[in-house]
PDB file of N, CA and C in Angstrom:
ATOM      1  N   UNK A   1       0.848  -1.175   0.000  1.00  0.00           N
ATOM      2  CA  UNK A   1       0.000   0.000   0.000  1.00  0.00           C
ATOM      3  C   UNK A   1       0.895   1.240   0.000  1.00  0.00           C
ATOM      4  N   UNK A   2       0.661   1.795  -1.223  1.00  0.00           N
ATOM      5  CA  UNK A   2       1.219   3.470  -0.877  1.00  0.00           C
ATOM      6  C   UNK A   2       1.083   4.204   0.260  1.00  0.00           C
ATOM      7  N   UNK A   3       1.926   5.635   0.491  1.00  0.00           N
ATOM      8  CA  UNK A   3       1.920   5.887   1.472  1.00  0.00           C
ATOM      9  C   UNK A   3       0.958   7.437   1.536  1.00  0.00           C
ATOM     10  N   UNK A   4       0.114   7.488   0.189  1.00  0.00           N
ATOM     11  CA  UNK A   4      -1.058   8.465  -0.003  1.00  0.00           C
ATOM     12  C   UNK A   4      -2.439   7.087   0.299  1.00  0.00           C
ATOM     13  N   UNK A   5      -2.330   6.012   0.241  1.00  0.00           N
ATOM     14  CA  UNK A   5      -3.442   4.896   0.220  1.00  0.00           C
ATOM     15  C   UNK A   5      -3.769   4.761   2.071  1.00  0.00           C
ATOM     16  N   UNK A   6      -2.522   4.409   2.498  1.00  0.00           N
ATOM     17  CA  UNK A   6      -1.956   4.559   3.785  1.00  0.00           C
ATOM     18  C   UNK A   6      -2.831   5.802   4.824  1.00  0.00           C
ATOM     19  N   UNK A   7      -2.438   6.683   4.798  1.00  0.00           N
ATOM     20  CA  UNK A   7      -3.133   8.194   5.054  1.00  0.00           C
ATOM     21  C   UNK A   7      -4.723   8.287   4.581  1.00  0.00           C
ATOM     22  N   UNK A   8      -5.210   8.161   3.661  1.00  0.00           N
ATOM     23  CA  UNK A   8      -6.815   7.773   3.185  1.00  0.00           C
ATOM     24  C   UNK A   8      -7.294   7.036   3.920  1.00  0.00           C
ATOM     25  N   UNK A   9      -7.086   5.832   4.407  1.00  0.00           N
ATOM     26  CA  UNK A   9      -7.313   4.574   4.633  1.00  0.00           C
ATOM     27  C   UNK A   9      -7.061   5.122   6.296  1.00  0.00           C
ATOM     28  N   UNK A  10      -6.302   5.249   6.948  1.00  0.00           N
ATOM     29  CA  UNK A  10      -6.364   6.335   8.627  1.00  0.00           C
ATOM     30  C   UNK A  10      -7.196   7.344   8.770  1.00  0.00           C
ATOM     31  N   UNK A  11      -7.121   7.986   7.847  1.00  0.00           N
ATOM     32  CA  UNK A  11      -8.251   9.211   7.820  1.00  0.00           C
ATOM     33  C   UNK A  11      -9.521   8.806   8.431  1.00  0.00           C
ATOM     34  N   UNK A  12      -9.990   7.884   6.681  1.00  0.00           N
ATOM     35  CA  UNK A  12     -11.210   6.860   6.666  1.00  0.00           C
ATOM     36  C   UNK A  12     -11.652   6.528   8.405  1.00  0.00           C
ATOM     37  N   UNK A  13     -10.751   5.535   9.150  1.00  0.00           N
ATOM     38  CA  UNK A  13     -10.877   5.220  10.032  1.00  0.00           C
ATOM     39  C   UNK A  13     -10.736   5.637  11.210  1.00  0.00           C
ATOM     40  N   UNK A  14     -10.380   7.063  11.362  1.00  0.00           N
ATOM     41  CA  UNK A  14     -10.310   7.809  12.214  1.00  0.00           C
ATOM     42  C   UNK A  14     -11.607   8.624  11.995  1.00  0.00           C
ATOM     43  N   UNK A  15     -12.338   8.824  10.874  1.00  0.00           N
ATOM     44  CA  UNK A  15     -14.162   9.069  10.856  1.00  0.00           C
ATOM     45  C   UNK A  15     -14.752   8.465  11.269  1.00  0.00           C
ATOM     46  N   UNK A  16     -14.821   7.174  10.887  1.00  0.00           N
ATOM     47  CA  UNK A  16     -15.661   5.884  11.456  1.00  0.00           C
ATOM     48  C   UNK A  16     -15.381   6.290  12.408  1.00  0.00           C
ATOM     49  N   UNK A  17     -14.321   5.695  13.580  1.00  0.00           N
ATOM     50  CA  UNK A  17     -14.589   5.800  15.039  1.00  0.00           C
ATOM     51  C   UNK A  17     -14.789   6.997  15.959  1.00  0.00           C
ATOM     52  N   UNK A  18     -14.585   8.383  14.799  1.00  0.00           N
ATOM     53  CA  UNK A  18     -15.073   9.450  15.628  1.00  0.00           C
ATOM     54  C   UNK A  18     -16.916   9.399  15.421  1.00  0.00           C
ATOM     55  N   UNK A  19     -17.241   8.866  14.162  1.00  0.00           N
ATOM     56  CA  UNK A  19     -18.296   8.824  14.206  1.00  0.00           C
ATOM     57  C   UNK A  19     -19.588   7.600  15.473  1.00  0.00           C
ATOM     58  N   UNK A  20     -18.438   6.754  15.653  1.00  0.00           N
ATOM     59  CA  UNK A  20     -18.998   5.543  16.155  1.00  0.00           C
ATOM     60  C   UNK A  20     -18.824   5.712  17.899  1.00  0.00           C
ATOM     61  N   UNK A  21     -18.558   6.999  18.103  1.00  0.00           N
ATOM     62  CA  UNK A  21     -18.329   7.621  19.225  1.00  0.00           C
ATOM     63  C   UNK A  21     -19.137   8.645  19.285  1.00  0.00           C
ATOM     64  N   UNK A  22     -19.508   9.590  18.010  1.00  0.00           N
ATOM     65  CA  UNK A  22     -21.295  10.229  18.210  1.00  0.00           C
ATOM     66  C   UNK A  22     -21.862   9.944  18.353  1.00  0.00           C
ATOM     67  N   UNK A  23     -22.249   8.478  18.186  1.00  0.00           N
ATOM     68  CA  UNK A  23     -23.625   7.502  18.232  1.00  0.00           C
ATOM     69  C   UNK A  23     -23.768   7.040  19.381  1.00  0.00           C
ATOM     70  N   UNK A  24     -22.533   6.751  19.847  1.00  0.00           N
ATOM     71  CA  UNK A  24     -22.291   6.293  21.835  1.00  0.00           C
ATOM     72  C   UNK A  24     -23.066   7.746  22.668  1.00  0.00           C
ATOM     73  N   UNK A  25     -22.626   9.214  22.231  1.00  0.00           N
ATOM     74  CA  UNK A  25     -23.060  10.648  22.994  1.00  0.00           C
ATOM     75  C   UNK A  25     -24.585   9.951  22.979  1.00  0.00           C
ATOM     76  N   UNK A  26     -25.134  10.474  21.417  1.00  0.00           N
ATOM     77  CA  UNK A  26     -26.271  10.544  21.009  1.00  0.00           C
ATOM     78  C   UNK A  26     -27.198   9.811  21.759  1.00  0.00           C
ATOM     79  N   UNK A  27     -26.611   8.886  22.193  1.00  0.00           N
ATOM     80  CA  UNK A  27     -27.057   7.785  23.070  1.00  0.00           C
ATOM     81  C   UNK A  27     -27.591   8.337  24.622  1.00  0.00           C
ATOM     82  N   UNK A  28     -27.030   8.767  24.830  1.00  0.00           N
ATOM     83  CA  UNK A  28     -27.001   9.760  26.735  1.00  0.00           C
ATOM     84  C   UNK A  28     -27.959  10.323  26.828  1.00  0.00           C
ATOM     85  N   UNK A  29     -28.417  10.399  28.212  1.00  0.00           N
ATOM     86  CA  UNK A  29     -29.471  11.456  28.176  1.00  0.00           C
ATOM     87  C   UNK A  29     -29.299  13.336  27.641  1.00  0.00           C
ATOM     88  N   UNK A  30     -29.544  13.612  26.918  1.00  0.00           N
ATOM     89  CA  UNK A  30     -29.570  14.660  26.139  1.00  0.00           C
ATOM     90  C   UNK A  30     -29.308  15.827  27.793  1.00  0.00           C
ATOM     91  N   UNK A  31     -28.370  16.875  27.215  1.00  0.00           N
ATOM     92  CA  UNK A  31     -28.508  17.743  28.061  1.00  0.00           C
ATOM     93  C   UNK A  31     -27.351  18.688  27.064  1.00  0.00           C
ATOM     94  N   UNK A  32     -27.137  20.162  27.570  1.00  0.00           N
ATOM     95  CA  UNK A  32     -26.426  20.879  27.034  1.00  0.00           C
ATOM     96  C   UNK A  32     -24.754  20.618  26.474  1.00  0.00           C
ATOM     97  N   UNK A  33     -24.512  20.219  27.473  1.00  0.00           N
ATOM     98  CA  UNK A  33     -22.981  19.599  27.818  1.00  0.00           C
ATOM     99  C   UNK A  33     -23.063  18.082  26.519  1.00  0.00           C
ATOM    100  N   UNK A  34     -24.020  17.598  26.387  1.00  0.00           N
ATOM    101  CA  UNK A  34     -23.792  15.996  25.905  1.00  0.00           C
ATOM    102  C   UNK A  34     -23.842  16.543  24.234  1.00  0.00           C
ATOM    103  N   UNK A  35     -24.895  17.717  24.284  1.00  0.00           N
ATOM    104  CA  UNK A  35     -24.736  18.380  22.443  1.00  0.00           C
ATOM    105  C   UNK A  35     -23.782  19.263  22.026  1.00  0.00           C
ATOM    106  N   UNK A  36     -23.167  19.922  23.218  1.00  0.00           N
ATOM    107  CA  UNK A  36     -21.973  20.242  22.923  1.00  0.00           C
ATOM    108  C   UNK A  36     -20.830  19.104  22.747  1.00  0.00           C
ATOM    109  N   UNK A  37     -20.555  18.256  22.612  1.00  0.00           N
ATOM    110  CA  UNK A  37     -19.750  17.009  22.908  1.00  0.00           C
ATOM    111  C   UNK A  37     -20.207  16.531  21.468  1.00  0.00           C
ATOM    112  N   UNK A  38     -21.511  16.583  20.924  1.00  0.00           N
ATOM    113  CA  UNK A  38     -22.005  15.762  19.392  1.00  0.00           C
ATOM    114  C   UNK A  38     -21.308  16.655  18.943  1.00  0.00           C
ATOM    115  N   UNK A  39     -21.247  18.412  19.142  1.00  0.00           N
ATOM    116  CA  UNK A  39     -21.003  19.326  18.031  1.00  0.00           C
ATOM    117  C   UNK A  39     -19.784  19.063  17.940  1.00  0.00           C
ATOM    118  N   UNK A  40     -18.853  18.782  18.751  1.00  0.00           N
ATOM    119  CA  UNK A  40     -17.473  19.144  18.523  1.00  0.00           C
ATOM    120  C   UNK A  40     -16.987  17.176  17.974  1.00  0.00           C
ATOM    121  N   UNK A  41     -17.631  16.844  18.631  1.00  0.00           N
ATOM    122  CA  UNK A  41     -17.259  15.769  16.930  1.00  0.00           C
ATOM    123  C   UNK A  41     -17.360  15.411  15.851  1.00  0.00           C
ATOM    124  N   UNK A  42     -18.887  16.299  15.242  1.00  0.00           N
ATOM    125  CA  UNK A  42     -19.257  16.071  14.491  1.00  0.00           C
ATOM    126  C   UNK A  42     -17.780  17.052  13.571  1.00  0.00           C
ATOM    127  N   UNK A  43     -17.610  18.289  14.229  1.00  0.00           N
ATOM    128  CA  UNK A  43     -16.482  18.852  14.033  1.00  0.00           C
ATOM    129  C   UNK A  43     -15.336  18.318  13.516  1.00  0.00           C
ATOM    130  N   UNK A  44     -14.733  17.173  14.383  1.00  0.00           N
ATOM    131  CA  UNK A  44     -13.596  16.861  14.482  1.00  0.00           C
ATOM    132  C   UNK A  44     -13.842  15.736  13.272  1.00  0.00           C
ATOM    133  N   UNK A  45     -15.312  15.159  12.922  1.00  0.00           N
ATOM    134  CA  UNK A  45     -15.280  14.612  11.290  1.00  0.00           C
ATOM    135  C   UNK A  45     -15.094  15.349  10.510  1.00  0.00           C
ATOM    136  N   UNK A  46     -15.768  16.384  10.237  1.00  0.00           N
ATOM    137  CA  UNK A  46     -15.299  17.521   9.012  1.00  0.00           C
ATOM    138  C   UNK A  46     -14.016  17.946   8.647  1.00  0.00           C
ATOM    139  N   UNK A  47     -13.167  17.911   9.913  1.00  0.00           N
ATOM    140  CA  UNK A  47     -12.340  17.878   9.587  1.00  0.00           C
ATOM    141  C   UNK A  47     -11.004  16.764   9.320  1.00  0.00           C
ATOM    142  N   UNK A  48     -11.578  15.841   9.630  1.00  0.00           N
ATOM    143  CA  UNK A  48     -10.933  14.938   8.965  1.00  0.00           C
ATOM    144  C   UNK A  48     -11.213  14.786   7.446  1.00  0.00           C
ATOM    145  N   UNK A  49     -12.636  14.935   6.914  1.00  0.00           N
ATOM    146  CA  UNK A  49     -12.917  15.132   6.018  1.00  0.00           C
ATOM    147  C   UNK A  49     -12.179  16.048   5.184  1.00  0.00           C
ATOM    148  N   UNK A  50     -11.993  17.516   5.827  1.00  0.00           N
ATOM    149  CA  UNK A  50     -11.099  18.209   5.105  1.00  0.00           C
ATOM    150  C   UNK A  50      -9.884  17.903   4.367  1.00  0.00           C
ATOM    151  N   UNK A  51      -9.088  16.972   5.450  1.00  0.00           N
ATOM    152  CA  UNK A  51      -7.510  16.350   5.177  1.00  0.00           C
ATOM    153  C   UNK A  51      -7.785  15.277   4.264  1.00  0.00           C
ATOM    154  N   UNK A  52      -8.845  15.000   3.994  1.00  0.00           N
ATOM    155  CA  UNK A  52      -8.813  13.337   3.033  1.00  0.00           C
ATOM    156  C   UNK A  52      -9.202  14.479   1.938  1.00  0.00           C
ATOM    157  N   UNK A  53      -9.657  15.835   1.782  1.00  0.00           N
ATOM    158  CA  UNK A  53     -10.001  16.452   0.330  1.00  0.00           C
ATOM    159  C   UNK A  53      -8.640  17.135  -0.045  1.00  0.00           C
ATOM    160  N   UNK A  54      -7.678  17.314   1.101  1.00  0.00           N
ATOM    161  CA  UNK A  54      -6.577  18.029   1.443  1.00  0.00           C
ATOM    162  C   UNK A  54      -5.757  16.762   0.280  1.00  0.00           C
ATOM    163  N   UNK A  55      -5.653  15.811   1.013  1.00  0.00           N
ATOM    164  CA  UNK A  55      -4.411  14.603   0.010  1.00  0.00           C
ATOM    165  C   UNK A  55      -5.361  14.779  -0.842  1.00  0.00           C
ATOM    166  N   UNK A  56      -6.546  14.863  -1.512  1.00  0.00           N
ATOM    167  CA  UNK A  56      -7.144  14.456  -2.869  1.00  0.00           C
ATOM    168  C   UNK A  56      -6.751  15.668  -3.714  1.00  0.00           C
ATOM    169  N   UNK A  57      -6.436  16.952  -2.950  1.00  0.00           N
ATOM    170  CA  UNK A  57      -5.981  17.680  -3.900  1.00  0.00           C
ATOM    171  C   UNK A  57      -4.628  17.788  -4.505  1.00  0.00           C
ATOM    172  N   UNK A  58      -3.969  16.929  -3.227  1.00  0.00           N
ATOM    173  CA  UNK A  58      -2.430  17.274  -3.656  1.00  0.00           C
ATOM    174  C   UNK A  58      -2.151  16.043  -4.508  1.00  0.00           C
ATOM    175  N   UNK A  59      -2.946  15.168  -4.387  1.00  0.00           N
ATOM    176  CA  UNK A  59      -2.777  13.866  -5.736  1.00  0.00           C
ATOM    177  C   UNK A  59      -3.663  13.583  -6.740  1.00  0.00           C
ATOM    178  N   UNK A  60      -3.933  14.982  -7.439  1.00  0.00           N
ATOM    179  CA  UNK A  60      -5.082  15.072  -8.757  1.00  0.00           C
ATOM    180  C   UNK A  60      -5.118  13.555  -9.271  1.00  0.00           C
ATOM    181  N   UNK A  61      -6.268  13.480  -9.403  1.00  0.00           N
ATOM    182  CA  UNK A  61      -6.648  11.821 -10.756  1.00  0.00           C
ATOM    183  C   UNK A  61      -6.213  10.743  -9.572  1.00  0.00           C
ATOM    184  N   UNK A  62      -5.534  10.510  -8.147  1.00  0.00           N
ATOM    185  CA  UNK A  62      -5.250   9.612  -7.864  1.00  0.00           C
ATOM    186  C   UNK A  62      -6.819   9.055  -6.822  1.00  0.00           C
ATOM    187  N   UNK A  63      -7.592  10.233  -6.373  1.00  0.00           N
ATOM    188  CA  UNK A  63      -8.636   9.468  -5.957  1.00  0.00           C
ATOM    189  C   UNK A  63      -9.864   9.969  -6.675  1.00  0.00           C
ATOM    190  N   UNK A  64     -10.695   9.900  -7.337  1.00  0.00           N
ATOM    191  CA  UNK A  64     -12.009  10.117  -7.855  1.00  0.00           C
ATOM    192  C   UNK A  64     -13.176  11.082  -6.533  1.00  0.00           C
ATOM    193  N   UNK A  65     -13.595  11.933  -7.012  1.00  0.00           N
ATOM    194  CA  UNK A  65     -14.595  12.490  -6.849  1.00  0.00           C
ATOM    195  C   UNK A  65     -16.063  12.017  -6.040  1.00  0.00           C
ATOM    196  N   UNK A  66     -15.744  11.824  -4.626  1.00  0.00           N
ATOM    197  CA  UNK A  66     -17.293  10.883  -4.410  1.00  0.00           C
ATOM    198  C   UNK A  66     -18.485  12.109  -4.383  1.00  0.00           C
ATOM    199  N   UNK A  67     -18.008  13.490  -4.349  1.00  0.00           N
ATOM    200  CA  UNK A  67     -19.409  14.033  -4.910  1.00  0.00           C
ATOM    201  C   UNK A  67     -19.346  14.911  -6.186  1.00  0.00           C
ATOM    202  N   UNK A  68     -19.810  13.909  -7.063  1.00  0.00           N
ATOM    203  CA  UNK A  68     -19.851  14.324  -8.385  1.00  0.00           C
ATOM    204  C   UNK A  68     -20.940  15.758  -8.904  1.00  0.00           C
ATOM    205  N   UNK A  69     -22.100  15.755  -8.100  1.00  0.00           N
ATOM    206  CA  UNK A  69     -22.904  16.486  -8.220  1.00  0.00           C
ATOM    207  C   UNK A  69     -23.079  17.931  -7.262  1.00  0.00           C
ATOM    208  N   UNK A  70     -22.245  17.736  -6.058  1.00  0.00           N
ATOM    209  CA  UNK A  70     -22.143  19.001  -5.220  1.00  0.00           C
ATOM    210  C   UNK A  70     -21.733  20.210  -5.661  1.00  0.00           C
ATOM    211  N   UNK A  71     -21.342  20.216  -6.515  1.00  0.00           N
ATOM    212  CA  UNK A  71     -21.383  22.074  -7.310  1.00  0.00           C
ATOM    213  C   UNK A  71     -22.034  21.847  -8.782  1.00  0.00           C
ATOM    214  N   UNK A  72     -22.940  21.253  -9.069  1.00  0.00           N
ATOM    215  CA  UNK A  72     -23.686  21.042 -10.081  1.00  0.00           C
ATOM    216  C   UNK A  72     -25.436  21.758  -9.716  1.00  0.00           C
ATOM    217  N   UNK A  73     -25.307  22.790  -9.913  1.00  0.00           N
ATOM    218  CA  UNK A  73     -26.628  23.159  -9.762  1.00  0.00           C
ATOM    219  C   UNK A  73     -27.869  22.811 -10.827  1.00  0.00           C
ATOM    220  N   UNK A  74     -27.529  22.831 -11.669  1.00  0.00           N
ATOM    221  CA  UNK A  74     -28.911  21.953 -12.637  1.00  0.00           C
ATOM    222  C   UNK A  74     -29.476  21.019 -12.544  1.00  0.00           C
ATOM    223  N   UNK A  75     -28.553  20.186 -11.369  1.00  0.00           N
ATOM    224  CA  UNK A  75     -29.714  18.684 -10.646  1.00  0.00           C
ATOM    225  C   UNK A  75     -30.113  19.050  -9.210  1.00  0.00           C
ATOM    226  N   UNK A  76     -30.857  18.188  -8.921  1.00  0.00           N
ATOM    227  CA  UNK A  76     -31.225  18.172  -7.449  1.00  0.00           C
ATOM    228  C   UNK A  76     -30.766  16.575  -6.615  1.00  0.00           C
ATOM    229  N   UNK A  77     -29.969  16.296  -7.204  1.00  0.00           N
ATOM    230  CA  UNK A  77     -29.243  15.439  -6.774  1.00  0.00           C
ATOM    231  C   UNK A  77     -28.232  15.333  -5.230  1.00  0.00           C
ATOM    232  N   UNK A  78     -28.610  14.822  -4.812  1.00  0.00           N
ATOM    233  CA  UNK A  78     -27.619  15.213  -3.295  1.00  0.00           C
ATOM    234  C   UNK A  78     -26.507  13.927  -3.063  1.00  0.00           C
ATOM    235  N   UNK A  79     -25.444  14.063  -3.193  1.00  0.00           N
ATOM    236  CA  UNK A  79     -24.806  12.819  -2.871  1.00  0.00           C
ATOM    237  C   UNK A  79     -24.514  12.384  -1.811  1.00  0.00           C
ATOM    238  N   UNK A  80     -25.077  11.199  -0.832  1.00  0.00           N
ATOM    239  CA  UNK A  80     -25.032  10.362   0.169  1.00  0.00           C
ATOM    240  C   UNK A  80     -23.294  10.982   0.678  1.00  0.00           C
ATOM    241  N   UNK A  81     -23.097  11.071   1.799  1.00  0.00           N
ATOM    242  CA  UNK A  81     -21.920  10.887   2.527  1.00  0.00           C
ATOM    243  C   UNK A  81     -21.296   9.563   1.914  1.00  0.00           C
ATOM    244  N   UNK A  82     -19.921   9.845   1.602  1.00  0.00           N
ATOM    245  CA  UNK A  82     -19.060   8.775   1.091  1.00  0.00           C
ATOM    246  C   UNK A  82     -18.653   7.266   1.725  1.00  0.00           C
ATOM    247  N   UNK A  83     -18.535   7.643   3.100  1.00  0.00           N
ATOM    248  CA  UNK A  83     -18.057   6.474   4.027  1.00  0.00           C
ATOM    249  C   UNK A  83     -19.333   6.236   4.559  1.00  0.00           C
ATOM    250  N   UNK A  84     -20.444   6.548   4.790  1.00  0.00           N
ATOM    251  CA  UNK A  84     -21.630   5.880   5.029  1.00  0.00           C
ATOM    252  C   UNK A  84     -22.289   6.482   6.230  1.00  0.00           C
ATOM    253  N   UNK A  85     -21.616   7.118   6.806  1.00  0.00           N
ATOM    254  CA  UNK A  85     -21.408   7.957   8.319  1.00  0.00           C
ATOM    255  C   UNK A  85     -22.693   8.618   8.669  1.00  0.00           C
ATOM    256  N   UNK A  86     -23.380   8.365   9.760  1.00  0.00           N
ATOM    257  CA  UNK A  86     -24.646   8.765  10.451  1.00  0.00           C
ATOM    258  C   UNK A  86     -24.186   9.886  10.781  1.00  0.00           C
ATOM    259  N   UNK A  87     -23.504  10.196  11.146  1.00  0.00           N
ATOM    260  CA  UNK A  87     -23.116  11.894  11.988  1.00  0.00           C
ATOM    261  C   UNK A  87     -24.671  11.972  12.649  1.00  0.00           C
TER     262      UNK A  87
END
């Protein structure tokens, strides 16, 4: 495995389990403190998200586009989250 495949592939899995750790909050009895705690992970996905668009930019053509339609305004097409992620 390359060492841009490598980094994708950590990223990837550093969403999942930040995500699989919102779903544990989400879980709690709801109070101010417990949605502040969703916000700032939901956070800390985006930005992981950022760094996986971050290597996709610095390695044009090496990963494909999972939202093909997000600056396409002539459809109403919405593309599903890539990794599958409930956030």
């Amino acid at each position: 495995m390359s060492d841009i495949e490598t980094q994708i592939t950590d990223v990837k899995a550093l969403r999942r389990d930040i995500d699989a750790i919102t779903q544990r909050v989400k879980a709690l009895p709801g109070s101010r403190e417990t949605a502040l705690v969703v916000t700032k992970l939901q956070e800390a996905t985006m930005w992981a998200g950022m760094e996986l668009k971050r290597i996709g930019e610095a390695n044009p053509g090496f990963v494909p586009n999972p939202y093909p339609n997000s600056k396409d305004p002539s459809t109403t097409i919405i593309d599903r989250t890539a990794d599958g992620l409930k956030l």
